[in-house]
Protein backbone atom coordinates (compact mmCIF):
# COMPACT_ATOMS: atom_id res chain seq x y z
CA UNK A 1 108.86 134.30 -109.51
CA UNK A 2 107.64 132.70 -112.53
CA UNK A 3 108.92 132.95 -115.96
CA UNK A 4 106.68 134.94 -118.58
CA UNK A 5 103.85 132.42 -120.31
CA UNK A 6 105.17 131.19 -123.73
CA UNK A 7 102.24 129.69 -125.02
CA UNK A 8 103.38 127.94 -128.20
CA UNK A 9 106.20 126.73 -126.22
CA UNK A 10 104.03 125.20 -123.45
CA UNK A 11 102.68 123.16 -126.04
CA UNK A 12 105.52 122.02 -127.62
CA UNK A 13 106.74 120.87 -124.61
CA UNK A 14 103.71 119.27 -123.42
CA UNK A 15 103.56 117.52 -127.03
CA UNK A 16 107.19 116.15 -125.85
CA UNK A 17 105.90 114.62 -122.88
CA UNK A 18 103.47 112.80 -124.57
CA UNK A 19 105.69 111.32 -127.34
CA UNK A 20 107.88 110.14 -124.32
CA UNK A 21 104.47 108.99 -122.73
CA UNK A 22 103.78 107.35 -126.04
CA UNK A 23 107.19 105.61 -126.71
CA UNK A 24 106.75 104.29 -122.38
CA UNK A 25 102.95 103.11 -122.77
CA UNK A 26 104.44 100.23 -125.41
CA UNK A 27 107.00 99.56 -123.31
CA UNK A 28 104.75 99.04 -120.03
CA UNK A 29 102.68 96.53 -122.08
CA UNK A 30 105.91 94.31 -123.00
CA UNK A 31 106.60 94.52 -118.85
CA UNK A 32 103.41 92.80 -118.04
CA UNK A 33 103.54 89.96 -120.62
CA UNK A 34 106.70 88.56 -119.81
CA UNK A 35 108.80 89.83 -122.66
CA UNK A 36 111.68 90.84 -120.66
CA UNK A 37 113.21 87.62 -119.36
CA UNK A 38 116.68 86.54 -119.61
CA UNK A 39 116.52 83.41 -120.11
CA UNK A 40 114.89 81.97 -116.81
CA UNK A 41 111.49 82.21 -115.64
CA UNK A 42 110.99 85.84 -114.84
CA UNK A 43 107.46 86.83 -114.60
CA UNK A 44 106.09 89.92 -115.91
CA UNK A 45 107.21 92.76 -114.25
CA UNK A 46 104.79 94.11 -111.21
CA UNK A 47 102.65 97.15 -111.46
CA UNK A 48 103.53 98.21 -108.25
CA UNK A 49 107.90 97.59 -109.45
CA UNK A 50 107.33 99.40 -112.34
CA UNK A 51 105.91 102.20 -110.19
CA UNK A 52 108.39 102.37 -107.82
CA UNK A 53 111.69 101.53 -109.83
CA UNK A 54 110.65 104.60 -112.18
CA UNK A 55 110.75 106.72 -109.58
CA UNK A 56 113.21 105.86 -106.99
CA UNK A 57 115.50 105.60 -110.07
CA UNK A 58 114.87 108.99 -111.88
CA UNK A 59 115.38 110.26 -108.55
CA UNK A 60 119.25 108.71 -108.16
CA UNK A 61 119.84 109.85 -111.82
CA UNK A 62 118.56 113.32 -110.76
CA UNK A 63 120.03 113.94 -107.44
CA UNK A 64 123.63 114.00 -108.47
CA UNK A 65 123.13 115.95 -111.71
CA UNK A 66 121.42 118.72 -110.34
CA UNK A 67 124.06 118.56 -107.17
CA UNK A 68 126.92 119.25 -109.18
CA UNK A 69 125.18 121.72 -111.34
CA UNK A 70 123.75 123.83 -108.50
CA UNK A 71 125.25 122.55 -105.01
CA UNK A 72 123.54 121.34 -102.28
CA UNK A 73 122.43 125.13 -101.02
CA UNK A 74 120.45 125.85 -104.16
CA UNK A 75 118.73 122.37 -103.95
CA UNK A 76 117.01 123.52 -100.96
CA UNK A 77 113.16 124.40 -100.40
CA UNK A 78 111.04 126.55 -97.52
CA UNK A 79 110.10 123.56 -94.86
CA UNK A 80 106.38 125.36 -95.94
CA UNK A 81 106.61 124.77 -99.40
CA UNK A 82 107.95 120.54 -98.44
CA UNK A 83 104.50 119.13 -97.35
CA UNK A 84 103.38 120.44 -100.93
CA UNK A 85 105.99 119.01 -103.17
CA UNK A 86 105.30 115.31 -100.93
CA UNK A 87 101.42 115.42 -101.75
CA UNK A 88 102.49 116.17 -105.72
CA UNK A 89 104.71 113.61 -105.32
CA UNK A 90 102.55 110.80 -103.67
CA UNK A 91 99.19 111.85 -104.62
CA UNK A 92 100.31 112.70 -107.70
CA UNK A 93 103.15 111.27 -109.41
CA UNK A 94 103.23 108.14 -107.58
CA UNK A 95 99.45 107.32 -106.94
CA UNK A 96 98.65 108.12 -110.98
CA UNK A 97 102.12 105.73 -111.91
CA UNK A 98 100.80 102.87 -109.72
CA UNK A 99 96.30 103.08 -110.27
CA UNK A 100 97.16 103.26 -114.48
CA UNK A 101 99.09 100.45 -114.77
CA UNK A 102 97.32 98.43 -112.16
CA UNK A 103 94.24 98.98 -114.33
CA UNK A 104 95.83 98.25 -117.47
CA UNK A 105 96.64 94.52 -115.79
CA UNK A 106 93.29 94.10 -114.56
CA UNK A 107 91.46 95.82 -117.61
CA UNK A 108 93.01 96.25 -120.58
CA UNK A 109 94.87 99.80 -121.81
CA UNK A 110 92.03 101.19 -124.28
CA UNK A 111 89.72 100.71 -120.44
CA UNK A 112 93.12 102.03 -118.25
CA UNK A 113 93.93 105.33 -120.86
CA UNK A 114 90.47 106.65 -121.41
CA UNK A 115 89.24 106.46 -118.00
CA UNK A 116 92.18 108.25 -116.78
CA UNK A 117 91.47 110.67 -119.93
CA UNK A 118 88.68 112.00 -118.17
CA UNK A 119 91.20 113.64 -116.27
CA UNK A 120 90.49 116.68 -118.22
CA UNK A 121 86.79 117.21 -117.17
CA UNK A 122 88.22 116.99 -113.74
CA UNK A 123 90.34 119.69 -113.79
CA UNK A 124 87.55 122.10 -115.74
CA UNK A 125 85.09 121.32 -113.28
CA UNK A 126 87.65 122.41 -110.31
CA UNK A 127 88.73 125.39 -112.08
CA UNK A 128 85.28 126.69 -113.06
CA UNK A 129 84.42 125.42 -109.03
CA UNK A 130 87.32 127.94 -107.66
CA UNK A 131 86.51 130.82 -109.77
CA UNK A 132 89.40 130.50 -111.44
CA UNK A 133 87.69 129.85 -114.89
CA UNK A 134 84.39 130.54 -116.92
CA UNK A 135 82.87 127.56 -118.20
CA UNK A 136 82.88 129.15 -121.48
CA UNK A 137 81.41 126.93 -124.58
CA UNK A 138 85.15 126.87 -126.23
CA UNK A 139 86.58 124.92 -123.07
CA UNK A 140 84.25 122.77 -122.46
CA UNK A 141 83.79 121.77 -126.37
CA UNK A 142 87.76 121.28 -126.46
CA UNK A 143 87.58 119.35 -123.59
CA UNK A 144 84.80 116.47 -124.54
CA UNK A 145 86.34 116.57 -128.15
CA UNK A 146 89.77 115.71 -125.89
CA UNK A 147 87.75 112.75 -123.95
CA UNK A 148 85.82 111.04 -127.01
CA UNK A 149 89.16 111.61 -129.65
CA UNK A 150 91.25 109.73 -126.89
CA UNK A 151 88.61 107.12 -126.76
CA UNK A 152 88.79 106.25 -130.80
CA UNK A 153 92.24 106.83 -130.86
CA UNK A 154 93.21 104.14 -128.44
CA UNK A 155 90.37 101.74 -129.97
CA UNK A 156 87.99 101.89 -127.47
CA UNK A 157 85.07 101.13 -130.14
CA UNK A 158 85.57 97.62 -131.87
CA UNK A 159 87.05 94.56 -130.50
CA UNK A 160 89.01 93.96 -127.29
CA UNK A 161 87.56 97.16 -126.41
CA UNK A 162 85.86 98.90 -123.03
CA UNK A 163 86.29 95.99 -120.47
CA UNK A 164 84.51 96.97 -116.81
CA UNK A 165 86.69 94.82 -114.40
CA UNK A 166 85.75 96.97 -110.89
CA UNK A 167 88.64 97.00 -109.42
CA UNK A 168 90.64 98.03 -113.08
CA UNK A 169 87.96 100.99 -113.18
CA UNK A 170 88.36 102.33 -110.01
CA UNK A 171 92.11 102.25 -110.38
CA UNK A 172 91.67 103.81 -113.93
CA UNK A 173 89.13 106.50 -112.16
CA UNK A 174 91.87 107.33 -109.06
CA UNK A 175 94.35 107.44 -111.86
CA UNK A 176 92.09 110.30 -113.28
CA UNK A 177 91.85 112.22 -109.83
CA UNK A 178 95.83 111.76 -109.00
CA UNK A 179 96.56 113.10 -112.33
CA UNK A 180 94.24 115.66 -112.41
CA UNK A 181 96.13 116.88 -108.89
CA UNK A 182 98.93 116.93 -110.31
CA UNK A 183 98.15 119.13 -112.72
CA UNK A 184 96.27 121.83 -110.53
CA UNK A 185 99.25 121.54 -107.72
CA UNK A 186 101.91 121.12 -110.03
CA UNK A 187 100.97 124.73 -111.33
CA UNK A 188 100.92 126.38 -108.39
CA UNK A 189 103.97 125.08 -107.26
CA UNK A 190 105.72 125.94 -110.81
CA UNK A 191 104.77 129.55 -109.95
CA UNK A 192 107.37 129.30 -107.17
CA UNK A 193 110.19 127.00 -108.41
CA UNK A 194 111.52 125.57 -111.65
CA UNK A 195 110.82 122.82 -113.07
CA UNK A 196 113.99 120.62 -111.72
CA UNK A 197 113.48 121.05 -108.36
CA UNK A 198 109.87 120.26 -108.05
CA UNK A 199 111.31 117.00 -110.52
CA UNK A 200 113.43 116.23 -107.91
CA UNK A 201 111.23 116.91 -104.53
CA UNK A 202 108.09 114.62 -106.47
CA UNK A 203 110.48 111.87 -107.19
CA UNK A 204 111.94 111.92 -103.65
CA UNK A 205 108.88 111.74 -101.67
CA UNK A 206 107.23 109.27 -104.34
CA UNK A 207 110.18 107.06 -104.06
CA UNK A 208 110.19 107.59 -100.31
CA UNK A 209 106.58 106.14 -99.95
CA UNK A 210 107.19 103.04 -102.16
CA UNK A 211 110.34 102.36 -99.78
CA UNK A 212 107.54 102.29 -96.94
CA UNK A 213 105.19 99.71 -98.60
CA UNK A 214 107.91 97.60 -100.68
CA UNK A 215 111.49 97.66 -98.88
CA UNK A 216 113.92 97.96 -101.67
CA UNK A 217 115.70 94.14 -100.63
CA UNK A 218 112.72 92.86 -100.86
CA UNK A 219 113.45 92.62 -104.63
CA UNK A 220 116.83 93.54 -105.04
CA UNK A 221 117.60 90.16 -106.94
CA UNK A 222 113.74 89.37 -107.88
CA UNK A 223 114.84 90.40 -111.66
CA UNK A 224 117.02 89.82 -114.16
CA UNK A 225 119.53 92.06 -115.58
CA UNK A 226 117.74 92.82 -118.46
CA UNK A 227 114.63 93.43 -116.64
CA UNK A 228 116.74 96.17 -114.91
CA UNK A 229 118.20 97.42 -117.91
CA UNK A 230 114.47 97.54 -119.02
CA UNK A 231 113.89 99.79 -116.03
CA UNK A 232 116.71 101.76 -115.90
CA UNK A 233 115.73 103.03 -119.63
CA UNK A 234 112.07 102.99 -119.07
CA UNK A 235 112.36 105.53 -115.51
CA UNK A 236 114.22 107.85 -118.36
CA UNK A 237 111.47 107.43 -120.68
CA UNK A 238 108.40 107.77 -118.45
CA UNK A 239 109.47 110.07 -115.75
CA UNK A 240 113.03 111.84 -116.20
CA UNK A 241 112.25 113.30 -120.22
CA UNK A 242 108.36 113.59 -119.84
CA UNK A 243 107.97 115.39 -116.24
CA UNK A 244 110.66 117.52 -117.33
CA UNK A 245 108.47 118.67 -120.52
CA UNK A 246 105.48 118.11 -118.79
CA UNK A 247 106.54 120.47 -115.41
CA UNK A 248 107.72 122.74 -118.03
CA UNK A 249 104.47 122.94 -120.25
CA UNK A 250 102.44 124.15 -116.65
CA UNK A 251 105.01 127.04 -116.33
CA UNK A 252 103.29 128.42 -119.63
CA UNK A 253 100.13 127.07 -119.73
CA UNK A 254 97.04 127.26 -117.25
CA UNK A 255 95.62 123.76 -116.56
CA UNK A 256 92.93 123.08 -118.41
CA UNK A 257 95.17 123.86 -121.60
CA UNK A 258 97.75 122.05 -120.62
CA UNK A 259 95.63 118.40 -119.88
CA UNK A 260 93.82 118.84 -122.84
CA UNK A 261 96.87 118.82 -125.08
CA UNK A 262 98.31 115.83 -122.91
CA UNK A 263 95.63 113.88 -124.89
CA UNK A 264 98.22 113.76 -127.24
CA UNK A 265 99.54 110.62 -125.18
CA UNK A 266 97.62 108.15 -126.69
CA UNK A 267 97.57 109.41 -130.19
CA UNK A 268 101.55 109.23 -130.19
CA UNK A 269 101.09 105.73 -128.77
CA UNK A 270 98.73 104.41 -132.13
CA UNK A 271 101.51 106.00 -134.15
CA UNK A 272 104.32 104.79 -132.88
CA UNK A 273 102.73 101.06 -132.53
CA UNK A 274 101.41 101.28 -136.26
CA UNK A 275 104.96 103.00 -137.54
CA UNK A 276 107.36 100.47 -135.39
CA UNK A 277 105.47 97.63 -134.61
CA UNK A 278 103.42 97.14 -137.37
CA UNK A 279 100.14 97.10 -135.35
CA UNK A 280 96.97 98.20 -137.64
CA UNK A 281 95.44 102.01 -137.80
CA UNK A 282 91.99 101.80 -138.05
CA UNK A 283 90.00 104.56 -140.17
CA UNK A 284 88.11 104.67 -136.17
CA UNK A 285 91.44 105.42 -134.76
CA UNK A 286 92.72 107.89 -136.81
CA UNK A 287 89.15 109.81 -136.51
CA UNK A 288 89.80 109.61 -133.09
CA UNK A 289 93.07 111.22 -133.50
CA UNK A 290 92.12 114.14 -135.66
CA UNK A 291 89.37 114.72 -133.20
CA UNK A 292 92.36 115.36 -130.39
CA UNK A 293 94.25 117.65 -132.87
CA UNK A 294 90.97 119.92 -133.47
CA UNK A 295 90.07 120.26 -129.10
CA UNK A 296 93.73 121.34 -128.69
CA UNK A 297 93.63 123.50 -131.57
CA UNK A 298 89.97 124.94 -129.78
CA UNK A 299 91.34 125.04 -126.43
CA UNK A 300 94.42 127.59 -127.53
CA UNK A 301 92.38 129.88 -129.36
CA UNK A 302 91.87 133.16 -128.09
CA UNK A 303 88.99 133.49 -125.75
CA UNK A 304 86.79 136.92 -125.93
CA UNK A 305 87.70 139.32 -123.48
CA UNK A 306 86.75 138.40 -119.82
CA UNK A 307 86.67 134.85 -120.20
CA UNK A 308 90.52 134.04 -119.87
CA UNK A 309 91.41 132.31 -117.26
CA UNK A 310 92.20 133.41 -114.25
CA UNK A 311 95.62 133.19 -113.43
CA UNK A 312 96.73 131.24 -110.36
CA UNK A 313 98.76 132.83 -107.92
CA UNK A 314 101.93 131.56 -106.06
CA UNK A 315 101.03 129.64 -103.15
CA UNK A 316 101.32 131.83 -100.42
C-alpha cells in the first residue's frame, strides 16, 4: 500500500534528483570530449558505455546493500508485477540513459535537453487521454512555461544553439517518450512497492539488456582506470542518488507535477557550470530559469474543486 502523499516533500525530493541530474549532465559532457584519459589515447567515453556502466554498476552497489538490510526473502516481487518493473527498466531507464546522450553526441545538449523536455506535454496529453486528468488552464500553462523556461535556461536562443541533426532529434524525441514512461509506470508501480526495490528491479533488467547487445568482456580493459573511476562515481551520481529521489518524488506526487518540477534539471546544470566552472549566465538564461521556478510554482497550486487529478490506482 502506498505511503500518504507529502506534497512539499515530493518536491524536495524531486528538486534532489535534479541537482544530482545537474552535477551528472557536466560530467557526461567531459566523457565525450576525451577529458578522462590517463595518460594514453583513450577516446571519449561511448554513449552506449556510459549507458550501460551506470546501470549495471548502480545495480552491483545496490544488490548487496539492500541484501543485507532486508534478506533475500524481502527482495522478492509477484512473477506478475516482474514483466512491469523490466519494461520501466528497459523502456524506461535504460532507453531514456542511452537516446539523451546519443543525441547530445550527434546534436549538441541545449538540442538533446529540450527535446527530451517536452517530456512533460507527453505525459499531460496521456493523462488528460486516460481520464485521469482535466486539461485544466493551470496545467497546461505550468507545463509550456516548463518547456520554453528549459529552453532559455539551457541556451537554446543565441549561439551554438538548436542544431537539427535527424538522427540526434529522433534520439532526443525517444528520449522524451522513454522518460515520459517512466514517469506514468514508475507511479503505478510506486503504489505497490517502495522506492528501493523498483531501484533495484529497473537497474537489473536495464543492465540485463545492455549485457545482451554489449557483452561485458567486450570492454572489460577498453578503459583506463580513471575512466572507471569516472564511472564508478558518475553511476552514483546519475542513477543511485537521483532515482532514489526521483522514485521517491512519484510516491507523493501525481505525474504531471512531478515532470514539471524535473525541469529543474537543466536550471541546476547553468548554475552549477556558471558557479564551478566559470561558464557565463546569460540575462536569456536566467529568464529562462525564473520562467521554470514560476510553472512549478503554478503546477502545485491548489486546483478548484473537481479538477484534481485523478489518482492512479495500484496496478491490479
Amino acid at each position: 500500500m502506498a505511503n500518504k502523499a507529502h506534497p512539499v516533500r515530493g518536491y524536495a525530493y524531486i528538486a534532489a534528483a535534479a541537482f544530482c541530474w545537474g552535477i551528472a549532465a557536466t560530467l557526461g559532457r567531459a566523457a565525450f570530449i576525451g577529458r578522462l584519459s590517463a595518460g594514453r589515447a583513450s577516446a571519449p567515453i561511448d554513449p552506449l558505455i556510459l549507458s550501460q556502466s551506470r546501470t549495471s554498476i548502480s545495480f552491483l552497489v545496490l544488490l548487496p546493500i539492500l541484501q543485507l538490510r532486508r534478506g533475500w526473502r524481502n527482495l522478492r516481487v509477484p512473477a506478475r508485477d516482474v514483466g512491469r518493473l523490466v519494461l520501466l527498466g528497459v523502456l524506461g531507464v535504460a532507453a531514456s540513459n542511452y537516446l539523451y546522450y546519443f543525441a547530445i553526441q550527434k546534436t549538441n545538449v541545449a538540442t538533446a535537453i529540450i527535446l527530451q523536455y517536452t517530456a512533460p506535454v507527453l505525459v499531460l496529453f496521456y493523462m488528460v487521454a486516460r481520464g485521469l486528468q482535466r486539461a485544466t488552464v493551470q496545467r497546461v500553462l505550468a507545463v509550456a512555461l516548463a518547456v520554453i523556461g528549459s529552453a532559455l535556461a539551457i541556451g537554446m536562443v543565441g549561439a551554438g544553439g538548436f542544431r537539427l541533426d535527424p538522427a540526434g532529434v529522433a534520439a532526443a524525441m525517444g528520449a522524451a517518450v522513454a522518460f515520459s514512461f517512466y514517469n506514468i509506470a514508475g507511479h503505478q508501480i510506486l503504489a505497490r512497492y517502495d522506492r528501493f526495490i523498483v531501484l533495484l528491479y529497473t537497474t537489473l533488467s536495464a543492465s540485463a539488456f545492455w549485457m545482451v547487445v554489449n557483452p561485458p568482456w567486450k570492454l572489460a580493459t577498453y578503459y583506463s582506470g580513471l575512466q572507471w573511476g569516472f564511472l564508478l562515481v558518475f553511476a552514483v551520481l546519475s542513477v543511485l542518488a537521483p532515482f532514489s529521489f526521483y522514485f521517491a518524488g512519484l510516491q507523493h506526487l501525481e505525474p504531471t507535477r512531478a515532470i514539471v518540477a524535473s525541469c529543474l534539471e537543466p536550471v541546476f546544470s547553468i548554475v552549477l557550470a556558471a558557479l564551478l566552472l566559470g561558464e557565463g549566465l546569460r540575462l536569456v538564461q536566467s529568464l529562462g530559469i525564473l520562467i521554470v521556478l514560476v510553472a512549478i510554482v503554478i503546477v502545485q497550486l491548489p486546483e478548484r474543486e473537481g479538477a484534481e487529478a485523478t489518482i492512479v490506482e495500484p496496478i491490479e
